[in-house]
Protein backbone atom coordinates (compact mmCIF):
# COMPACT_ATOMS: atom_id res chain seq x y z
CA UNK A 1 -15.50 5.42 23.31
CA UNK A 2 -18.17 4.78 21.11
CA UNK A 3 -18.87 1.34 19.57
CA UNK A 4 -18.57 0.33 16.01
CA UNK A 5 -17.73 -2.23 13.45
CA UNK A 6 -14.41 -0.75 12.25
CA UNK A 7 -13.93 -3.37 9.37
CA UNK A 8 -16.40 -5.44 7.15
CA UNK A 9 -14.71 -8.23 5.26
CA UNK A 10 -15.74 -10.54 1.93
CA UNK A 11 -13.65 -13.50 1.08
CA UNK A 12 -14.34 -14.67 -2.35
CA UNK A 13 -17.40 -12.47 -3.05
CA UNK A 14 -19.00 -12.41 -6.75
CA UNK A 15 -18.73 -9.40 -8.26
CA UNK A 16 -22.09 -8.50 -7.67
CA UNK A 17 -21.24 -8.75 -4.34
CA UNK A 18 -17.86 -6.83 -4.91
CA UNK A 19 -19.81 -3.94 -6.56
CA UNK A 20 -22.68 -3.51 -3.65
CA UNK A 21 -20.26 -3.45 -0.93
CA UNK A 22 -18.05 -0.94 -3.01
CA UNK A 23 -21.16 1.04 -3.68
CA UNK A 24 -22.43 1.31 -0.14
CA UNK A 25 -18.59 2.20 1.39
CA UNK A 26 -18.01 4.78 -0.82
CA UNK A 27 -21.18 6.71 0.10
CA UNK A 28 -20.14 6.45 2.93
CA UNK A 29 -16.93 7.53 2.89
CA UNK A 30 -14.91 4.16 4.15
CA UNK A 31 -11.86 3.41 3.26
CA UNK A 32 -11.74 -0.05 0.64
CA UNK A 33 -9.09 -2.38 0.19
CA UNK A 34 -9.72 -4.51 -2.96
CA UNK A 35 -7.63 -8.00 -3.62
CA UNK A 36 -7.72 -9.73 -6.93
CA UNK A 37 -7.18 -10.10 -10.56
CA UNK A 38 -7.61 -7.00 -12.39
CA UNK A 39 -6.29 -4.94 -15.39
CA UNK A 40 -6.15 -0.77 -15.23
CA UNK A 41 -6.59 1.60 -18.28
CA UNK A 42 -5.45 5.14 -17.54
CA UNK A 43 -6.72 7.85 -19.54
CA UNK A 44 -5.86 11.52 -18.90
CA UNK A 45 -2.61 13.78 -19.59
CA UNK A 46 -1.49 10.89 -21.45
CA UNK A 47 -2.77 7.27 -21.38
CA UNK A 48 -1.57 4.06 -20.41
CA UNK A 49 -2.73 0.08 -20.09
CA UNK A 50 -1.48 -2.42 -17.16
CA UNK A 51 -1.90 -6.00 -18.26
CA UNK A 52 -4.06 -8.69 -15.94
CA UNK A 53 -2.37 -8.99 -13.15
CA UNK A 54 -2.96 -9.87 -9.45
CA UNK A 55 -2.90 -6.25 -7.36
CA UNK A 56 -3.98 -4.66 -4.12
CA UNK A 57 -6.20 -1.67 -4.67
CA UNK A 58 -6.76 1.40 -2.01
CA UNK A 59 -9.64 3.45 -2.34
CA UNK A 60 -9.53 5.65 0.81
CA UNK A 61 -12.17 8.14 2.24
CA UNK A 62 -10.57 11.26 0.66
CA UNK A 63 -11.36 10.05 -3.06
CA UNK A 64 -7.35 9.28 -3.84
CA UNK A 65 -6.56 5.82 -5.58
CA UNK A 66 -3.31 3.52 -4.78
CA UNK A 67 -2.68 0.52 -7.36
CA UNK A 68 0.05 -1.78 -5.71
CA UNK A 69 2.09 -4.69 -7.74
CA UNK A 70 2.60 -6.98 -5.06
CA UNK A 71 6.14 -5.71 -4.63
CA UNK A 72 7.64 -2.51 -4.64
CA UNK A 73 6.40 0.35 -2.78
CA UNK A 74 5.40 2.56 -5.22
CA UNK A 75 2.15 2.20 -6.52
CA UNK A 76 1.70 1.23 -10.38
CA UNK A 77 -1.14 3.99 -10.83
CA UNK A 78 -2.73 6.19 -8.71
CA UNK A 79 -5.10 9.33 -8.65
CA UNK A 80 -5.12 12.06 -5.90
CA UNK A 81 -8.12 13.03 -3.51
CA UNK A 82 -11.22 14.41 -4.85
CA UNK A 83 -11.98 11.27 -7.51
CA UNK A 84 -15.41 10.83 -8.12
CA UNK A 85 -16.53 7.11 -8.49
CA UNK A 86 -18.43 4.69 -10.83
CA UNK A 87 -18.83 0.97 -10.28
CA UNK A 88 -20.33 -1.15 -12.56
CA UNK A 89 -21.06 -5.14 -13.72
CA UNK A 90 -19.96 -6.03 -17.64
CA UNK A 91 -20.56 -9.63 -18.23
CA UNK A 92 -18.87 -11.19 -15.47
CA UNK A 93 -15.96 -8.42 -15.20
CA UNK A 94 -16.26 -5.47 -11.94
CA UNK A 95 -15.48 -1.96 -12.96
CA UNK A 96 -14.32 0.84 -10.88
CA UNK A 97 -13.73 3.75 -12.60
CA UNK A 98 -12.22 6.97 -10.58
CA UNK A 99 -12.39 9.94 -12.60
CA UNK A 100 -11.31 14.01 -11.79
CA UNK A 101 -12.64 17.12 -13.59
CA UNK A 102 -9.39 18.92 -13.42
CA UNK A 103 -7.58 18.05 -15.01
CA UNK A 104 -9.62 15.28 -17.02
CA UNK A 105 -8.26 12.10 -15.97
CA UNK A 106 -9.56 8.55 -15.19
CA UNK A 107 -8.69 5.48 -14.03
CA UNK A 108 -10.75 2.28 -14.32
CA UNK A 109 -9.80 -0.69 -12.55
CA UNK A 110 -11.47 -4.19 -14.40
CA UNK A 111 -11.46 -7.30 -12.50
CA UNK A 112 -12.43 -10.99 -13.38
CA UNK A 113 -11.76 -12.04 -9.67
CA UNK A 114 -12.04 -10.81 -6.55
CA UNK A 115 -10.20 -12.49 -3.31
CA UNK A 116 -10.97 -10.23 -0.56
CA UNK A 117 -12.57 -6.95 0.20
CA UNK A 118 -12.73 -4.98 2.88
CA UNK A 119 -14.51 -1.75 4.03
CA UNK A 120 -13.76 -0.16 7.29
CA UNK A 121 -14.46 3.76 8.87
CA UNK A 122 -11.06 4.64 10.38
CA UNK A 123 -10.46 7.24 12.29
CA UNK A 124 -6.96 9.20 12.63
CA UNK A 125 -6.52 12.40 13.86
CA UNK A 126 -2.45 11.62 15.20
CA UNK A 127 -0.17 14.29 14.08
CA UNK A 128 2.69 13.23 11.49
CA UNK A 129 6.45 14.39 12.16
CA UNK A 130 9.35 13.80 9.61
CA UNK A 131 12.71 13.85 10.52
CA UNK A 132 15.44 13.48 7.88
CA UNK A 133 18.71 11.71 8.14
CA UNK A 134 22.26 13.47 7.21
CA UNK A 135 22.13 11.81 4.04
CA UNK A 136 18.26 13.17 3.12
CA UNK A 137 19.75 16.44 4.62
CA UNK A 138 22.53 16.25 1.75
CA UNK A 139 20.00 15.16 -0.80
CA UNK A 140 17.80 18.25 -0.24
CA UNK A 141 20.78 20.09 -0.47
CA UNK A 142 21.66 18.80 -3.88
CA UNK A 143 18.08 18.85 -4.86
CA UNK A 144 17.36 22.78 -4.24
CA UNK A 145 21.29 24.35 -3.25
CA UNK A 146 19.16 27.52 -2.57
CA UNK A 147 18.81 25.40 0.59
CA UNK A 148 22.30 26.53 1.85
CA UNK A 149 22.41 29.79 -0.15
CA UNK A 150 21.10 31.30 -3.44
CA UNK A 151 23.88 31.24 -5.83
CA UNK A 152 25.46 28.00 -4.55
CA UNK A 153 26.20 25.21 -7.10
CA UNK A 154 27.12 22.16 -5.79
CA UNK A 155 30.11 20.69 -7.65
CA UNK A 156 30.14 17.50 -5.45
CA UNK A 157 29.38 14.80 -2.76
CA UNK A 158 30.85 12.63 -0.72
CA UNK A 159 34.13 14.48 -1.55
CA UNK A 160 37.37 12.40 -0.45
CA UNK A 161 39.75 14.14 1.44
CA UNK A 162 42.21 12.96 3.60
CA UNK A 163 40.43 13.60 7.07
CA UNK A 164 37.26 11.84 6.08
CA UNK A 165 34.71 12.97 3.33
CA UNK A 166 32.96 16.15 2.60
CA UNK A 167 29.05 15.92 2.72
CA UNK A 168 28.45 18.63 0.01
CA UNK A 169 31.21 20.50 -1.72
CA UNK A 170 30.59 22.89 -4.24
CA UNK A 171 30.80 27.14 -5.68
CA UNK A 172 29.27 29.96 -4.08
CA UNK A 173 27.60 33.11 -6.45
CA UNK A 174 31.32 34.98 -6.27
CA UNK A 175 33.10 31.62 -7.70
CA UNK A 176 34.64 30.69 -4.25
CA UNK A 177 34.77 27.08 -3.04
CA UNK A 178 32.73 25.84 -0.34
CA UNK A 179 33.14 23.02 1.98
CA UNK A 180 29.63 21.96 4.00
CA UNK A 181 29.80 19.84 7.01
CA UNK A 182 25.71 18.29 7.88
CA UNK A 183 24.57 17.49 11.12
CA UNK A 184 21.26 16.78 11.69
CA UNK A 185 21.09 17.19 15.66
CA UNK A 186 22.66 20.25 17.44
CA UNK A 187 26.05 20.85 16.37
CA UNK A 188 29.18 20.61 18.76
CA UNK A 189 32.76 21.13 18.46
CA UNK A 190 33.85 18.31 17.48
CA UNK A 191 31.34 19.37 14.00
CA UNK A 192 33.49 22.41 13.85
CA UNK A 193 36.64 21.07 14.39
CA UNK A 194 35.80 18.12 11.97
CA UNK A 195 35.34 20.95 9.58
CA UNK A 196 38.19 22.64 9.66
CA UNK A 197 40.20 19.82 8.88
CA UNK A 198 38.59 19.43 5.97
CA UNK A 199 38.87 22.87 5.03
CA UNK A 200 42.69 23.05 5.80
CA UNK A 201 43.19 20.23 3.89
CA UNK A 202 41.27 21.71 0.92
CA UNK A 203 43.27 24.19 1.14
CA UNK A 204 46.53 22.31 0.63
CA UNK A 205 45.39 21.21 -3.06
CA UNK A 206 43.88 24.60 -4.33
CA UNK A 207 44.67 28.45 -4.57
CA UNK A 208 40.87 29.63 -5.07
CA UNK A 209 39.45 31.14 -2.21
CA UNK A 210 37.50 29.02 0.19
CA UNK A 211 34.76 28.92 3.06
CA UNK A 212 33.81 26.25 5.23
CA UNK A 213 30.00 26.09 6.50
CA UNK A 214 28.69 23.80 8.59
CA UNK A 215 24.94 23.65 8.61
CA UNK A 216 22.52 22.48 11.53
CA UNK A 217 19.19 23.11 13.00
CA UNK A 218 21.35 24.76 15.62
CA UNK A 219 24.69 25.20 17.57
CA UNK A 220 25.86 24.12 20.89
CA UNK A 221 26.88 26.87 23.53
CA UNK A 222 30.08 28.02 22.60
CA UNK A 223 30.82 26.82 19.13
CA UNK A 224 29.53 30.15 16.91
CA UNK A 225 32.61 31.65 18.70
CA UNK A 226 35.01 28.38 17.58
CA UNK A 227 33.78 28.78 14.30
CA UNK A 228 34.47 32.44 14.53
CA UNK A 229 37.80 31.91 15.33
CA UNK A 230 38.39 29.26 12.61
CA UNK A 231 36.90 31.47 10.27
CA UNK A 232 33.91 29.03 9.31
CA UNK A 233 30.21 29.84 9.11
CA UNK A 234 27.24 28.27 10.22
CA UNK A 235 23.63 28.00 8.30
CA UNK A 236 20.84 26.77 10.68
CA UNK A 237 18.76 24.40 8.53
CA UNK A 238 15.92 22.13 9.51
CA UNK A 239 15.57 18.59 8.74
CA UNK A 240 11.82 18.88 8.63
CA UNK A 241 12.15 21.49 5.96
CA UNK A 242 14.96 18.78 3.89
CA UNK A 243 12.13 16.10 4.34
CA UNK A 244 9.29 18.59 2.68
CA UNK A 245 11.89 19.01 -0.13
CA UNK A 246 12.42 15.09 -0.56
CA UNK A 247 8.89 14.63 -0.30
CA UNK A 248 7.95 17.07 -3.31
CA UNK A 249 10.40 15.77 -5.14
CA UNK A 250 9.10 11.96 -4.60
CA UNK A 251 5.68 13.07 -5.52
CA UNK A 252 6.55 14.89 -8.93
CA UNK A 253 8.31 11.32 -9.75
CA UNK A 254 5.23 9.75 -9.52
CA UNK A 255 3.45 12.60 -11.32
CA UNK A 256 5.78 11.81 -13.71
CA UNK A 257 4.34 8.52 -14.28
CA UNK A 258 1.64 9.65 -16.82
């Protein structure tokens, strides 16, 4: 392992300072994490103005920009990888603009004061794996039905019956009802069994025609046959591929931001 001086540091610094050390980190590709008082303009698909405020400002080495409140998660403004960067001295006020081609958009960041900043080269090369809960499961399901099927239009969630509840309950392309059962790990019977009762119980309340699916990433040994028998169904469905839709969906909400 190689040495190096992951992270360089400035408590205080004038923004003279500020602007060098911003200067010299993005040529070089660090990744910047700016503390103070500043105020944003946003110009671009629309525009927008964020009042003084004290914030916590990401630059990182792929060009994207993070503007953090000091609460909430979400960031306040932002701009995706590829920005190209100006930083500049007016009076006694540090400006960093970020700016992208396409589409033409800019942000540029103004501050008065600057508490800390810091400049490091990280390194990361770890892969990333996303698992989603039953209940993200049942989101993405509601988000895109195609999901389960194309046609399907869910009606409900969270469905009270007198077993339990019904994750997902909805109408399938030919008008029939369907009951769907999530599990996010292999499914048993106990799932199927669970589902039935739900489905039998359905049943007691309505004279449409109705299906039962449960939906998995996969079955235990045995259980397509149960379901066979019971007359259910089974769709194999990842939770990696419920977190992708989650994720999308997160990301046009902050898209939808400007």
């Amino acid at each position: 392992m190689f040495n190096r001086k992951p992270v360089v540091t400035l408590e205080n610094p004038t923004v003279e300072k500020a602007a060098e050390s911003i200067k010299e980190a993005v040529s070089k590709r660090k990744a910047i994490i700016l503390v103070g008082n500043c105020w944003v303009d946003y110009k671009g698909r629309a525009s927008s103005k964020l009042e003084s405020g004290e914030r916590i400002v990401i630059i990182k080495k792929d060009g994207s920009v993070l503007i953090h409140r000091p609460f909430g998660y979400e960031p306040v403004n932002w701009q995706p990888a590829g920005c190209l960067f100006q930083t500049s001295i007016r009076g006694e006020t540090l400006q960093v603009r970020a700016s992208r081609k396409k589409p033409s958009e800019s942000v540029k960041i103004s501050f008065d004061k600057v508490f800390v900043l810091s400049s490091m080269n990280l390194i990361d090369r770890g892969e990333f794996s996303l698992h989603a809960s039953e209940l993200d499961m049942q989101k993405a399901i509601l988000l895109d039905p195609s999901l389960l099927e194309e046609g399907f239009k869910p009606i409900s969630y969270e469905k009270k019956v007198e077993p339990g509840f019904v994750d997902v309950y909805g109408v399938d392309r030919e008008g029939r009802l369907v009951v769907v059962e999530i599990k996010r790990r292999t499914a048993g019977r106990n799932a199927a069994l669970q589902l039935a009762k739900y489905v039998d119980f359905v049943k007691t309340v309505t004279r449409r025609e109705l299906r039962g699916v449960l939906v998995a990433p996969h079955l235990a040994k045995g259980v397509q046959t149960l379901l066979t028998c019971l007359g259910l169904e089974f769709k194999a469905l990842e939770p990696k591929n419920c977190a992708d839709i989650l994720r999308k969906s997160e990301t046009r909400k902050l898209g939808d931001f400007f």
